[in-house]
Protein backbone atom coordinates (compact mmCIF):
# COMPACT_ATOMS: atom_id res chain seq x y z
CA UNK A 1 8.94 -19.62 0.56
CA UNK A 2 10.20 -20.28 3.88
CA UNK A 3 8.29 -19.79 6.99
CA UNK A 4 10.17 -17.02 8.78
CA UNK A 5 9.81 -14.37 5.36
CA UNK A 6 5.95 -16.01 5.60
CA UNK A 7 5.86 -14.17 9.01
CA UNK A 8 7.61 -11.32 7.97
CA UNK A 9 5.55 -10.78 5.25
CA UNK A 10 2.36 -11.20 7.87
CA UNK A 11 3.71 -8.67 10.23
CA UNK A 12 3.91 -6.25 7.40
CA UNK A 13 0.32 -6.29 6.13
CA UNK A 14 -0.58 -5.59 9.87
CA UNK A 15 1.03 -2.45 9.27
CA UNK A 16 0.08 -1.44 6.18
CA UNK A 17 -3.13 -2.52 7.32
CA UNK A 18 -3.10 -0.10 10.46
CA UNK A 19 -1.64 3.02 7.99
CA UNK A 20 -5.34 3.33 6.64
CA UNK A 21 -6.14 3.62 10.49
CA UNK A 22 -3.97 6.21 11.07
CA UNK A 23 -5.28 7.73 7.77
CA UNK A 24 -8.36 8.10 8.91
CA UNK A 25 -6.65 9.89 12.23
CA UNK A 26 -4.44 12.31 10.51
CA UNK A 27 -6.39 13.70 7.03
CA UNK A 28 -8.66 15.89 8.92
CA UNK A 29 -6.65 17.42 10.75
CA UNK A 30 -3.32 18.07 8.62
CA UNK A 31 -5.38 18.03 5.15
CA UNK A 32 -4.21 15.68 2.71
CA UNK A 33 -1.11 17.31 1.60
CA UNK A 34 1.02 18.37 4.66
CA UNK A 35 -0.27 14.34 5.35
CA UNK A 36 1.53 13.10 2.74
CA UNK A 37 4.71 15.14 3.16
CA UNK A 38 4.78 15.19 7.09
CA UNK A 39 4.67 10.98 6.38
CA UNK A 40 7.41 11.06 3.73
CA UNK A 41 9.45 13.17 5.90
CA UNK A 42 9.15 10.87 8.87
CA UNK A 43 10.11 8.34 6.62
CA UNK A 44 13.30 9.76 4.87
CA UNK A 45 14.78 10.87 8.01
CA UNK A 46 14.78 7.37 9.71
CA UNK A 47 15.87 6.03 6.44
CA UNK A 48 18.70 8.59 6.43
CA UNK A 49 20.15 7.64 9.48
CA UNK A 50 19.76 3.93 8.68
CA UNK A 51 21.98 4.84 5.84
CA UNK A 52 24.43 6.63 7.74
CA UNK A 53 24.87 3.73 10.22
CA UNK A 54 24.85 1.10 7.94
CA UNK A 55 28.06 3.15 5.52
CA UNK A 56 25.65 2.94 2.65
CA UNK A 57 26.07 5.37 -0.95
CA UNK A 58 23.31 7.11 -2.34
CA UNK A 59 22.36 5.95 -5.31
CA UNK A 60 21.97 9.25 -7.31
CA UNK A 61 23.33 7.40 -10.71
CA UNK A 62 19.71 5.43 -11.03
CA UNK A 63 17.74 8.77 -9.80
CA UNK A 64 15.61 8.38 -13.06
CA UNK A 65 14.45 4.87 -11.93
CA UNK A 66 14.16 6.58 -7.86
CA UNK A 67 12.20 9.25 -9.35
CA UNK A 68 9.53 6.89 -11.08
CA UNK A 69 9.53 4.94 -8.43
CA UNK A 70 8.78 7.44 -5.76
CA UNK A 71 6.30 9.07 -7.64
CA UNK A 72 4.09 5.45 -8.04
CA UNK A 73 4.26 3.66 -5.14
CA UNK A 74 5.14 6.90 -2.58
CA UNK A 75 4.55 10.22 -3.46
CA UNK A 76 0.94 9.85 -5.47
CA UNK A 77 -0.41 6.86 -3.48
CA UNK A 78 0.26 8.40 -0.22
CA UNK A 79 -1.35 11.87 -1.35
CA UNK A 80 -4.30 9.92 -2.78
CA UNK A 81 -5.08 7.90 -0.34
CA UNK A 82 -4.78 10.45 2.41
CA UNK A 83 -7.18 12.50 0.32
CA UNK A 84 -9.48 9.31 0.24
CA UNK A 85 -9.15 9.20 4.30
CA UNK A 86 -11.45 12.30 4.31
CA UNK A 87 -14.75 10.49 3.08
CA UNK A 88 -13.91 6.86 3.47
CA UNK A 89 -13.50 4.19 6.53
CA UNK A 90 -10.20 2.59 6.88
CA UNK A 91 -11.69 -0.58 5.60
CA UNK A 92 -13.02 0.89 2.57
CA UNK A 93 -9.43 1.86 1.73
CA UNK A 94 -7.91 -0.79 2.52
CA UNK A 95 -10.22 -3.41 0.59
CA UNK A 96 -9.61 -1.22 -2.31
CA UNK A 97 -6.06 -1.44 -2.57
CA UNK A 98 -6.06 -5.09 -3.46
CA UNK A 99 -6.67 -4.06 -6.91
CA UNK A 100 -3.59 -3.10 -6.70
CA UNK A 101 -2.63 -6.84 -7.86
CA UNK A 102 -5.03 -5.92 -11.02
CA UNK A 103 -2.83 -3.10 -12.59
CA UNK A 104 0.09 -4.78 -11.05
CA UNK A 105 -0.71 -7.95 -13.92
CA UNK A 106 -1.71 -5.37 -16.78
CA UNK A 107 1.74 -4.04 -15.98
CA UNK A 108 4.07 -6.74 -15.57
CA UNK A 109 2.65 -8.36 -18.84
CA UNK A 110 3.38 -4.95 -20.40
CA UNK A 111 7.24 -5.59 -19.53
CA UNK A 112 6.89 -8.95 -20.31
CA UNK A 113 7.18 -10.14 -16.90
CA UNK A 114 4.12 -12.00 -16.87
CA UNK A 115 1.24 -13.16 -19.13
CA UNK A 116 -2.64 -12.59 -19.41
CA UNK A 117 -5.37 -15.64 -19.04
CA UNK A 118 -8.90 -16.16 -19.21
CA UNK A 119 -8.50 -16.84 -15.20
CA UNK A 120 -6.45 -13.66 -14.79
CA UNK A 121 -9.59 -12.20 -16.71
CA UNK A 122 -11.99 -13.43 -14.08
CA UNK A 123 -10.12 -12.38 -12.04
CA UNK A 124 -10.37 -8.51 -12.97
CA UNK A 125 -14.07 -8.85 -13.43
CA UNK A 126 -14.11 -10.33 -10.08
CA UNK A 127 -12.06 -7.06 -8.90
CA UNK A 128 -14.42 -4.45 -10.44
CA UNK A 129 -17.58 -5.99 -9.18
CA UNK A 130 -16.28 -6.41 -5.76
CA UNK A 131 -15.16 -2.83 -5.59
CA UNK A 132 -18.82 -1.57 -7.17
CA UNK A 133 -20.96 -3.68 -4.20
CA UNK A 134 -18.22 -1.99 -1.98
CA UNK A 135 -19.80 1.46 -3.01
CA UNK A 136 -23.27 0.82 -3.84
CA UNK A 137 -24.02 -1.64 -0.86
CA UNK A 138 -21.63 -0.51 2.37
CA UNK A 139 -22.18 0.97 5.54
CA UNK A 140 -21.26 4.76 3.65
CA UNK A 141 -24.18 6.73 1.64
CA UNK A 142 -22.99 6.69 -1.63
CA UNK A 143 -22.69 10.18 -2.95
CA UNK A 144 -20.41 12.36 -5.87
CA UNK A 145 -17.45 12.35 -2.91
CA UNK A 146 -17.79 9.17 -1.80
CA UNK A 147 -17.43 7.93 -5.33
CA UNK A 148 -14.44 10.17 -6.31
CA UNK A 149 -12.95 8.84 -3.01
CA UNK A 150 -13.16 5.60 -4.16
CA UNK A 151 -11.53 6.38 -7.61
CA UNK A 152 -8.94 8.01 -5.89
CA UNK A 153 -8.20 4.70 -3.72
CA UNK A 154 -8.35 2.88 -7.13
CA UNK A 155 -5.90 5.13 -8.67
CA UNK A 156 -3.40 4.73 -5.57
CA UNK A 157 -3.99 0.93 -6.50
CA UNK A 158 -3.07 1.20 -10.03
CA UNK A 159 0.05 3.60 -9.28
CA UNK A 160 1.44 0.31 -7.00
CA UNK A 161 0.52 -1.74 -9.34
CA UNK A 162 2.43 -0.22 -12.15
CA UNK A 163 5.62 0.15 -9.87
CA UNK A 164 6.10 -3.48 -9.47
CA UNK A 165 7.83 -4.18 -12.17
CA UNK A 166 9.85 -1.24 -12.20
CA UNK A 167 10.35 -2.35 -8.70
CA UNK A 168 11.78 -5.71 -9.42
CA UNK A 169 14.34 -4.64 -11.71
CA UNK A 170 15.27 -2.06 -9.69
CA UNK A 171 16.40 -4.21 -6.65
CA UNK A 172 18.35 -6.18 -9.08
CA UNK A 173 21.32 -3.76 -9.40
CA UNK A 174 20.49 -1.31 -6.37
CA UNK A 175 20.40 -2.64 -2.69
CA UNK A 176 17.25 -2.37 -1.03
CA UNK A 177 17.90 0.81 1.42
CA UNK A 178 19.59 2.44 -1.36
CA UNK A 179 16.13 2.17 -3.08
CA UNK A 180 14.03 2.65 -0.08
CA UNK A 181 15.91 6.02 1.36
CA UNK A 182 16.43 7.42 -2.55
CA UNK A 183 12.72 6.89 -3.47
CA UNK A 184 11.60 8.94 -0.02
CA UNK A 185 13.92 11.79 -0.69
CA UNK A 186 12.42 12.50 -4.25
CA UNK A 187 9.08 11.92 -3.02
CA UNK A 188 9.36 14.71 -0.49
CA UNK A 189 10.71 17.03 -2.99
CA UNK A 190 7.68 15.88 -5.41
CA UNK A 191 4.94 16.95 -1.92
CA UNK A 192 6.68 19.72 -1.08
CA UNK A 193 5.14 22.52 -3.18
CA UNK A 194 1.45 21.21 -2.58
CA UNK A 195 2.23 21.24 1.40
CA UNK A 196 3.62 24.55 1.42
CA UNK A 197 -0.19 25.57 -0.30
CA UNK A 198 -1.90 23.46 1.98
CA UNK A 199 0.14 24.77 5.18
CA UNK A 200 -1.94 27.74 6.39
CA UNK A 201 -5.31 25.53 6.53
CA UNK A 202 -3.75 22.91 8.64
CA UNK A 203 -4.49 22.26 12.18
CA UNK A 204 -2.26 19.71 14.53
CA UNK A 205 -2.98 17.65 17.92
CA UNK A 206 -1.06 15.52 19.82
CA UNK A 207 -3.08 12.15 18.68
CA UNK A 208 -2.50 13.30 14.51
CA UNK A 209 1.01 13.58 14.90
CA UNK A 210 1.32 10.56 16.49
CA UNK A 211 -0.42 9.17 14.07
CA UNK A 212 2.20 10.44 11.14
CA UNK A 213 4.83 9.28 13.19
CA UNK A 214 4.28 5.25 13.43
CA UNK A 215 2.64 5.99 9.29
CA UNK A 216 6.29 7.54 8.54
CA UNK A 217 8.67 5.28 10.52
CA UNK A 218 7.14 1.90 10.73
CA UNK A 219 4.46 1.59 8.55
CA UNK A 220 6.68 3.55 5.61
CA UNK A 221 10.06 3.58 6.22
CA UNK A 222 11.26 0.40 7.76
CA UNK A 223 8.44 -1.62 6.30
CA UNK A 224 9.07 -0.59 2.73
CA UNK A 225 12.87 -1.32 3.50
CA UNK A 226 12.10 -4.33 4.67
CA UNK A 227 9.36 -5.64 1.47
CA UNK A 228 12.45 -5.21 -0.37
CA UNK A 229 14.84 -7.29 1.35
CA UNK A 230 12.26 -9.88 1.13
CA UNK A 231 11.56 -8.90 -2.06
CA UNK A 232 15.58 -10.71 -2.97
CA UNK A 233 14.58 -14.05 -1.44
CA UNK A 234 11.04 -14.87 -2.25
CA UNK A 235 9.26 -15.18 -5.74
CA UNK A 236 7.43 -12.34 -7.19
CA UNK A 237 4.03 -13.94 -6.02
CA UNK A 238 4.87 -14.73 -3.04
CA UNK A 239 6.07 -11.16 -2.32
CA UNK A 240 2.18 -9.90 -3.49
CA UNK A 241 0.87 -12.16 -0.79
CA UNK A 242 0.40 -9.47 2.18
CA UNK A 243 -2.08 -7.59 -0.24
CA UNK A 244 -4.58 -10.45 0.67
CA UNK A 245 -4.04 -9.93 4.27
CA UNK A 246 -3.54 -5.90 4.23
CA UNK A 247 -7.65 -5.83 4.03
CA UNK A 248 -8.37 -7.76 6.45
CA UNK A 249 -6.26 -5.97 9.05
CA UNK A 250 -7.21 -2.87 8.09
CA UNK A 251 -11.25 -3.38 8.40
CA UNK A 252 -10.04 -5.40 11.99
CA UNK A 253 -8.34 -2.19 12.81
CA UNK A 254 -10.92 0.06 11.82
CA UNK A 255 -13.65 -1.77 13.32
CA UNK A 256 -12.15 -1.96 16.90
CA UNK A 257 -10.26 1.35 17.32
CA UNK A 258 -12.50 3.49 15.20
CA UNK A 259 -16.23 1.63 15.48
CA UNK A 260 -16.65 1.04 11.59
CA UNK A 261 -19.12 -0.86 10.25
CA UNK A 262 -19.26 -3.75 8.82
CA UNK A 263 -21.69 -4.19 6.13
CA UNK A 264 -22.99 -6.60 4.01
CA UNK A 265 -21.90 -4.65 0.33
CA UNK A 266 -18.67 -4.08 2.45
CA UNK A 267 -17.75 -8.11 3.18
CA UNK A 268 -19.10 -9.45 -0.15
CA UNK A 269 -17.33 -6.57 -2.41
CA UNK A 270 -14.25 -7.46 -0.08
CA UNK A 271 -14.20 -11.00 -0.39
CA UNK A 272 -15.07 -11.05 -4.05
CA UNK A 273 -11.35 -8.33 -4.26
CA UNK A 274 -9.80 -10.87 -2.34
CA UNK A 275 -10.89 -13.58 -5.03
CA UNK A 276 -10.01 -11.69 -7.54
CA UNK A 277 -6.36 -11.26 -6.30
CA UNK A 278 -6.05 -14.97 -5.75
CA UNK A 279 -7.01 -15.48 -9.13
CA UNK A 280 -4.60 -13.17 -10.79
CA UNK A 281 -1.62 -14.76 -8.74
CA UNK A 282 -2.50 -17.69 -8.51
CA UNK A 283 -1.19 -17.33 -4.47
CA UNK A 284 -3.61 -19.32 -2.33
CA UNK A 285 -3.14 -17.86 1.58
CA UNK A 286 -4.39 -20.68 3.11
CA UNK A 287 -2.25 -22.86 1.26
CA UNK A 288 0.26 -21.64 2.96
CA UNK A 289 -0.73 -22.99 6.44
CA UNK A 290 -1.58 -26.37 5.05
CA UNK A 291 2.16 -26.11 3.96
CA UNK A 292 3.21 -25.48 7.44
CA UNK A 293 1.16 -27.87 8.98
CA UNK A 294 2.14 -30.81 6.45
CA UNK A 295 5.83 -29.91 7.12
CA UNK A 296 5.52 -30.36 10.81
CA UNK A 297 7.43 -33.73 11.96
């Protein structure tokens, strides 16, 4: 992989990292739903105009593949995890979307896109026990929401996971803002009723909106657009390789802007994810800067 997607890839999981920040901003004040949709919206209109400058087609023919897509890695993560925002810390949600690269293995060998080892094994047991010293031994008080929180983080995870593969195929015969802006537009239709419910309840502030506006246009919109672009020039591992850096942005964000904790359940359970997703890749990140250095004249 060359070094300047390497970077890219970096600046990405600092922003993915941050949306759990901004999470953690936003849920209690717009509720989880109008969240979700107010995010989406952000993001479909920048995408919309991107399209519009850039003379692009909508690519309504492959709506069925748009449609799944949305709904895995947009429409039912989002809600979830902006649900999860209400009982956990950023860093709790962000540690638990590496297992992301767990379902994401259980589904590509599905399509026969990958194969499953006694390492890839490991690693899953690896995931799972990280994730339970995560709950049992953080800085939060374990309790019936806090554990439902979690699952909800896990299902986000596994509803990424599973779109990966879809994913992949899908940038093979549909340009990457076609996918990006298409997947957005059904995803807002998809939130739409639940907001509507959720509407009266909601409160708003200056700070929350601000909030769904870098989550919609940056963290969202262009970022996703951008994972796919690099998604055409990199292998499929090496594309995976910002969900072992999301975590650790999004505990460094949480810690200094919001005063998390850091516990001891919370960096053992995290590092033992982090293991887990090296394992089931087989993508070593800091073989990547020995790379770099080795290559330097």
């Amino acid at each position: 992989m060359k070094t300047k997607y390497f970077l890219q890839l970096l600046a990405l999981s600092s922003l993915w990292g941050a949306s759990f920040l901004f999470i953690r901003i936003a849920s209690p004040v717009f509720g989880p739903n109008l969240l979700a949709l107010m995010r989406v919206a952000m993001a479909t209109a920048t995408l919309a105009v991107l399209m519009r400058w850039m003379g692009q087609r909508w690519a309504w023919q492959h709506w069925r593949s748009l449609a799944a897509i949305g709904a895995l890695s947009v429409a039912m993560p989002f809600l979830l995890f902006a649900w999860a925002g209400l009982q956990l810390p950023a860093g709790y949600s962000a540690l638990l979307n590496s297992t992301a690269v767990i379902f994401g293995m259980f589904a590509s060998a599905r399509m026969g896109e990958d194969t499953i080892t006694f390492k890839k094994l490991l690693g899953c047991a690896c995931g799972f026990t990280g994730v339970a010293l995560i709950v049992s031994l953080g800085p939060v008080e374990p309790s019936l929401k806090v554990v439902l929180a979690v699952l909800a983080c896990i299902a986000a995870s596994a509803c990424y996971g599973f779109s990966t593969p879809i994913t992949k195929r899908a940038v093979g015969h549909m340009q990457p803002l076609q996918i990006a802006a298409g997947i957005h537009v059904l995803s807002l239709a998809m939130l739409l009723p639940g907001a509507a419910y959720s509407l009266p309840d909601a409160r708003f502030s200056w700070q929350a909106l601000g909030a769904v506006a870098v989550m919609g246009i940056a963290t969202s919109g262009l970022a996703y657009w951008a994972h796919l672009r690099i998604l055409r020039h990199v292998t499929p591992v090496a594309a995976m390789s910002p969900i072992f850096m999301v975590p650790v942005f999004g505990v460094l964000w949480g810690h200094l802007f919001l005063g998390e904790e850091l516990g001891h359940g919370l960096l053992l359970g995290g590092s033992l994810v982090l293991v887990a997703s090296a394992l089931i890749t087989g993508f070593n990140p800091l073989q990547r800067w020995l790379d770099l250095i080795d290559a330097k004249p």
